[in-house]
C-alpha atoms as a PDB file:
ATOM      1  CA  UNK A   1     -99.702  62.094 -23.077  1.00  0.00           C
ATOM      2  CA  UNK A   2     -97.341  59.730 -24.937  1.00  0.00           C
ATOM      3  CA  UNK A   3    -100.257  58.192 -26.867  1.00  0.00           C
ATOM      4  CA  UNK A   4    -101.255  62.107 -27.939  1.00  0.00           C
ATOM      5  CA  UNK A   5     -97.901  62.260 -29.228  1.00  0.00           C
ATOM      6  CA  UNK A   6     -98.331  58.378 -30.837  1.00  0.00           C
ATOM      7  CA  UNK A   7    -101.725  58.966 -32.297  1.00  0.00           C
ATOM      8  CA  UNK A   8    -101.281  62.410 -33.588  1.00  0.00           C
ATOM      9  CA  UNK A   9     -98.479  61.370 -36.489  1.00  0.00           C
ATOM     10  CA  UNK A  10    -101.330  58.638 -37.692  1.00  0.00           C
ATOM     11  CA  UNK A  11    -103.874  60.892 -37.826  1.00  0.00           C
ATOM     12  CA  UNK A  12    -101.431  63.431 -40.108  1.00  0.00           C
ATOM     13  CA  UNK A  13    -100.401  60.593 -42.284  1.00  0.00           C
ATOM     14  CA  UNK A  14    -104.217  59.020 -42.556  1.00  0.00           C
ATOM     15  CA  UNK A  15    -105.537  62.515 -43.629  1.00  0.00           C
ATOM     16  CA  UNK A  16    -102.775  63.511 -46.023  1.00  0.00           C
ATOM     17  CA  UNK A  17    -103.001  60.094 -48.250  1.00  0.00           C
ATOM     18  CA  UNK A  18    -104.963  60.339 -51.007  1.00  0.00           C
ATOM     19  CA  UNK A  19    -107.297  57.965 -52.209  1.00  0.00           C
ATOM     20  CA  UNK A  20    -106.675  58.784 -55.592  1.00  0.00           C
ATOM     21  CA  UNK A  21    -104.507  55.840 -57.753  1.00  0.00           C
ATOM     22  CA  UNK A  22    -103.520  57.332 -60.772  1.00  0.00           C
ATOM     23  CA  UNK A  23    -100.125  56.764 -59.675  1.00  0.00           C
ATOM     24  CA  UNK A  24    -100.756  53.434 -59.745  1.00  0.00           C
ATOM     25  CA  UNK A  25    -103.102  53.300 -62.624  1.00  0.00           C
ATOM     26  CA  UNK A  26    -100.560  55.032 -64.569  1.00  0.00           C
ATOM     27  CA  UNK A  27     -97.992  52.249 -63.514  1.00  0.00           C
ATOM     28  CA  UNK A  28    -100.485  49.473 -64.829  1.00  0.00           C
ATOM     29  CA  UNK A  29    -100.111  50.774 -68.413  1.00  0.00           C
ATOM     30  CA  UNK A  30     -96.600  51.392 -69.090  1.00  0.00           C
ATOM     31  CA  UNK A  31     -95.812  47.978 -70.722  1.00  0.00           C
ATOM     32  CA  UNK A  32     -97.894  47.170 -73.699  1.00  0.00           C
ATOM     33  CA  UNK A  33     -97.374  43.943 -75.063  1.00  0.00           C
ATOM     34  CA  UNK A  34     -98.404  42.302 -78.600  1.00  0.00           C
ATOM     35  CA  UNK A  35     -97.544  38.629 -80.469  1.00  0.00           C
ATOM     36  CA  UNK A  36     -96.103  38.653 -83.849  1.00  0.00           C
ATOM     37  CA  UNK A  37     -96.935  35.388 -85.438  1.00  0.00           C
ATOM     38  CA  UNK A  38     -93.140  34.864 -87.468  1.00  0.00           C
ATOM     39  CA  UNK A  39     -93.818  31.276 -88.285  1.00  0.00           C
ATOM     40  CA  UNK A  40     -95.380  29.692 -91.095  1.00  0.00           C
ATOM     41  CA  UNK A  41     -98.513  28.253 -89.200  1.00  0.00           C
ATOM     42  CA  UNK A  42    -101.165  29.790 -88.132  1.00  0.00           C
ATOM     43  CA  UNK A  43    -101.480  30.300 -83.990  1.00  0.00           C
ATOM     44  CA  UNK A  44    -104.869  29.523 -82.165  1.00  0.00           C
ATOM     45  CA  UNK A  45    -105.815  29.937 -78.670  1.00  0.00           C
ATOM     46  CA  UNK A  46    -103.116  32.061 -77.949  1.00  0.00           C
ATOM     47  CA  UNK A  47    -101.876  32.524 -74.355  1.00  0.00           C
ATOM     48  CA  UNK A  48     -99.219  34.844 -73.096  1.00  0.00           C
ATOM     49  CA  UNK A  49     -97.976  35.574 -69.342  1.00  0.00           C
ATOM     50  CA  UNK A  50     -94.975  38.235 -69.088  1.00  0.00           C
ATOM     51  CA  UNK A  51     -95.020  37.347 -64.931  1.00  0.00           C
ATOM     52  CA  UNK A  52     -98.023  39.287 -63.846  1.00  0.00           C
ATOM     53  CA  UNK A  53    -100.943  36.758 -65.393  1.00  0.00           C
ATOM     54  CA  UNK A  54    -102.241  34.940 -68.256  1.00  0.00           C
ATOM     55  CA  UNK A  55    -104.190  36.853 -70.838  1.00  0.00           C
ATOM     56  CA  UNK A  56    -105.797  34.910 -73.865  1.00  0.00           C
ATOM     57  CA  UNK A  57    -105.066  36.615 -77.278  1.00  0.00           C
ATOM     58  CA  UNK A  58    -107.120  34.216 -79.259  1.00  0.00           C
ATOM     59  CA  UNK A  59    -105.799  33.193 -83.102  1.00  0.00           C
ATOM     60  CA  UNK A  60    -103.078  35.081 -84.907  1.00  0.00           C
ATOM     61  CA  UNK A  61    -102.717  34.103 -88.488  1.00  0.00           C
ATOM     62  CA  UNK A  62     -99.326  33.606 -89.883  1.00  0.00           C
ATOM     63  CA  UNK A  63     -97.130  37.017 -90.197  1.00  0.00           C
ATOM     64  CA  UNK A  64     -99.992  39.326 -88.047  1.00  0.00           C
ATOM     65  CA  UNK A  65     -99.781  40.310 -84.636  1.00  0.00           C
ATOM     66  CA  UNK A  66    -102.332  40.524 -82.079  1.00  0.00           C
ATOM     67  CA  UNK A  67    -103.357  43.426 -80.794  1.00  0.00           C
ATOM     68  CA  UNK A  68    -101.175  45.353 -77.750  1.00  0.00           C
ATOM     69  CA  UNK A  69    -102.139  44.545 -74.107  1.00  0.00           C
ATOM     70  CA  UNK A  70    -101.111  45.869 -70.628  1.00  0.00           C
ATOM     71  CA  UNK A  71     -99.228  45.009 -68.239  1.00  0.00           C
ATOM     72  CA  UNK A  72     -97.964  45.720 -65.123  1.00  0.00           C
ATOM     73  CA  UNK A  73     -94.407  44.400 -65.538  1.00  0.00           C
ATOM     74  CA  UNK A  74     -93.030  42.140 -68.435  1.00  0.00           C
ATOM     75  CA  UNK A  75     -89.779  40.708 -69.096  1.00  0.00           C
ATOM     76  CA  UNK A  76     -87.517  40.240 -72.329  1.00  0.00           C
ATOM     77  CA  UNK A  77     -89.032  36.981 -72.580  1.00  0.00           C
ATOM     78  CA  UNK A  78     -92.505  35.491 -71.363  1.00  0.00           C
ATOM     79  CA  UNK A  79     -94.448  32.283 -70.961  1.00  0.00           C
ATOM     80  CA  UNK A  80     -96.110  31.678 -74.787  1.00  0.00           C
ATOM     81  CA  UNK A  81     -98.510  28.729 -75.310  1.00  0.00           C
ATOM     82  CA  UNK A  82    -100.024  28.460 -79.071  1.00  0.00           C
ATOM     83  CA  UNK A  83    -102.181  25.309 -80.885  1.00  0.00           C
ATOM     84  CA  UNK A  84    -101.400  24.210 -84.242  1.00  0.00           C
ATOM     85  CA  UNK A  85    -103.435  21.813 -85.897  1.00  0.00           C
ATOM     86  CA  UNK A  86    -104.740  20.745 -82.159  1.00  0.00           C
ATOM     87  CA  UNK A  87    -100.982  20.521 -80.830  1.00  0.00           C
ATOM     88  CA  UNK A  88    -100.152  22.505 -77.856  1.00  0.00           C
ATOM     89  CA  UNK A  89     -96.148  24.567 -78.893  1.00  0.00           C
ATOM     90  CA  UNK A  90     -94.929  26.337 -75.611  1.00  0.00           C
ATOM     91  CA  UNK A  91     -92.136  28.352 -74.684  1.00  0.00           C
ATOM     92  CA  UNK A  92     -91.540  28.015 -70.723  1.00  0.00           C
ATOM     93  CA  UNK A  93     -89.478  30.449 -68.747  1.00  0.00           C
ATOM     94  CA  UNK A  94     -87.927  29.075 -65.961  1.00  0.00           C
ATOM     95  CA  UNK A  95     -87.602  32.187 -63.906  1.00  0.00           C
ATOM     96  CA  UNK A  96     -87.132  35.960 -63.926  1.00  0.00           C
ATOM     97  CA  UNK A  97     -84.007  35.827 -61.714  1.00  0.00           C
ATOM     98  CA  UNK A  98     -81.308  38.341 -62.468  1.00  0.00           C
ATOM     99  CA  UNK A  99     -84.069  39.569 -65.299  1.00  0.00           C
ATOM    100  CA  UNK A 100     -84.584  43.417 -65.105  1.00  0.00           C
ATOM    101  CA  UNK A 101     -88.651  44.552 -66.040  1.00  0.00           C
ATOM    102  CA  UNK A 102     -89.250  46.231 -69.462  1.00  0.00           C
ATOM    103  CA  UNK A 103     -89.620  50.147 -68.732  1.00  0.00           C
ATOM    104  CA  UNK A 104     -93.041  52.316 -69.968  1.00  0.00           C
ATOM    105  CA  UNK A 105     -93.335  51.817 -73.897  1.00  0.00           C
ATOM    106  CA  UNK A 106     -94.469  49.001 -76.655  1.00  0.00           C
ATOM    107  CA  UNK A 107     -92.581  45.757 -77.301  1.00  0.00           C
ATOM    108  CA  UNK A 108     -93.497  42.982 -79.506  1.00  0.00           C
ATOM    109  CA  UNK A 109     -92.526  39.503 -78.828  1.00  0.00           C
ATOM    110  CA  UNK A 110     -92.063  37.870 -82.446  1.00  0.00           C
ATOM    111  CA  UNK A 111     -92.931  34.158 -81.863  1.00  0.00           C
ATOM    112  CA  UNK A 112     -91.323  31.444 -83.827  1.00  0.00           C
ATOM    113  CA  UNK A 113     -91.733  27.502 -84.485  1.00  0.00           C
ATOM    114  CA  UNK A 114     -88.775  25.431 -83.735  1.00  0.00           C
ATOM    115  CA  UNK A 115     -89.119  21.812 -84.915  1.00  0.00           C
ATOM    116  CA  UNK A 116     -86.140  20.112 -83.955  1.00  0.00           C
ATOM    117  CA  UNK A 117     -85.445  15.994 -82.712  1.00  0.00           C
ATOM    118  CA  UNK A 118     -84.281  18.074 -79.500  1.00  0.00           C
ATOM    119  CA  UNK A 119     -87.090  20.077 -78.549  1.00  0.00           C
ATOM    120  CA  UNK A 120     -90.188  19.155 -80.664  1.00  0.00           C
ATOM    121  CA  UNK A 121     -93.380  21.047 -80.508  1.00  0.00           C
ATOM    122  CA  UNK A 122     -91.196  24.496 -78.856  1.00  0.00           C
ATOM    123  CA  UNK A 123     -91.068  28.133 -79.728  1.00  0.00           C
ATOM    124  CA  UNK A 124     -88.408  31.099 -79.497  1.00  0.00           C
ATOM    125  CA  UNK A 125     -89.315  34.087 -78.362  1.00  0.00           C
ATOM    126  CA  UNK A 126     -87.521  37.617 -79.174  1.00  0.00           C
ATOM    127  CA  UNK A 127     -88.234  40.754 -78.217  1.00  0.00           C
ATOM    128  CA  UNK A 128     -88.969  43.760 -80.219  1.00  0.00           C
ATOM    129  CA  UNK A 129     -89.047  47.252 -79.132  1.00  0.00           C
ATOM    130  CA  UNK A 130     -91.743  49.047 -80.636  1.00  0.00           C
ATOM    131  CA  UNK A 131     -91.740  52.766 -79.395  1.00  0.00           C
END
């Protein structure tokens, strides 16, 4: 009798969920990301990861942007990695501790060149709110 009583709440629970995920489909496209090249160089092989997974953007010519992508959760700051003239220019987050995610709209992160006896061959990164 007790495993009636057990089994009977699963079987409620199984046949009430849905096996629809638009509620989480819907939650994969509420951050759209894009690159604005702000230097004076242009950017190849592109690479951006706001915390959820590198995505290659490819080139972005000096003062465009590359088109918007998705993501499931982004940060005021990501990892950037561009190539000029075959030399690799990163900006590195350390973390996302104490960060709190982007909510549902566009943001651009506007990508600069810093060329300093400090930190050679690094970017800055700021963030943009589109919509």
């Amino acid at each position: 009798m007790k495993r009636i009583f057990f089994i009977i709440p699963l079987f409620i629970l199984f046949v009430n969920c849905d096996d629809s995920n638009s509620e989480i489909e819907g939650f994969l496209d509420v951050v759209k990301l894009r690159i604005q090249n702000a230097s004076d160089f242009d950017f190849n092989n592109v690479k951006l990861d706001p915390a959820t997974g590198e995505v290659s953007l490819g080139n972005i010519a000096k003062g465009q942007f590359s088109d918007y992508t998705k993501f499931q959760i982004a940060y005021r700051y990501a990892y950037v990695s561009v190539q000029i003239d075959g030399k690799e220019y990163v900006f590195q987050p350390i973390d996302y501790v104490g960060e709190t995610p982007l909510t549902k709209g566009s943001y651009t992160y506007q990508i600069r060149v810093l060329e300093t006896d400090v930190e050679p061959g690094a970017l800055s990164i700021e963030l943009i709110i589109d919509e």
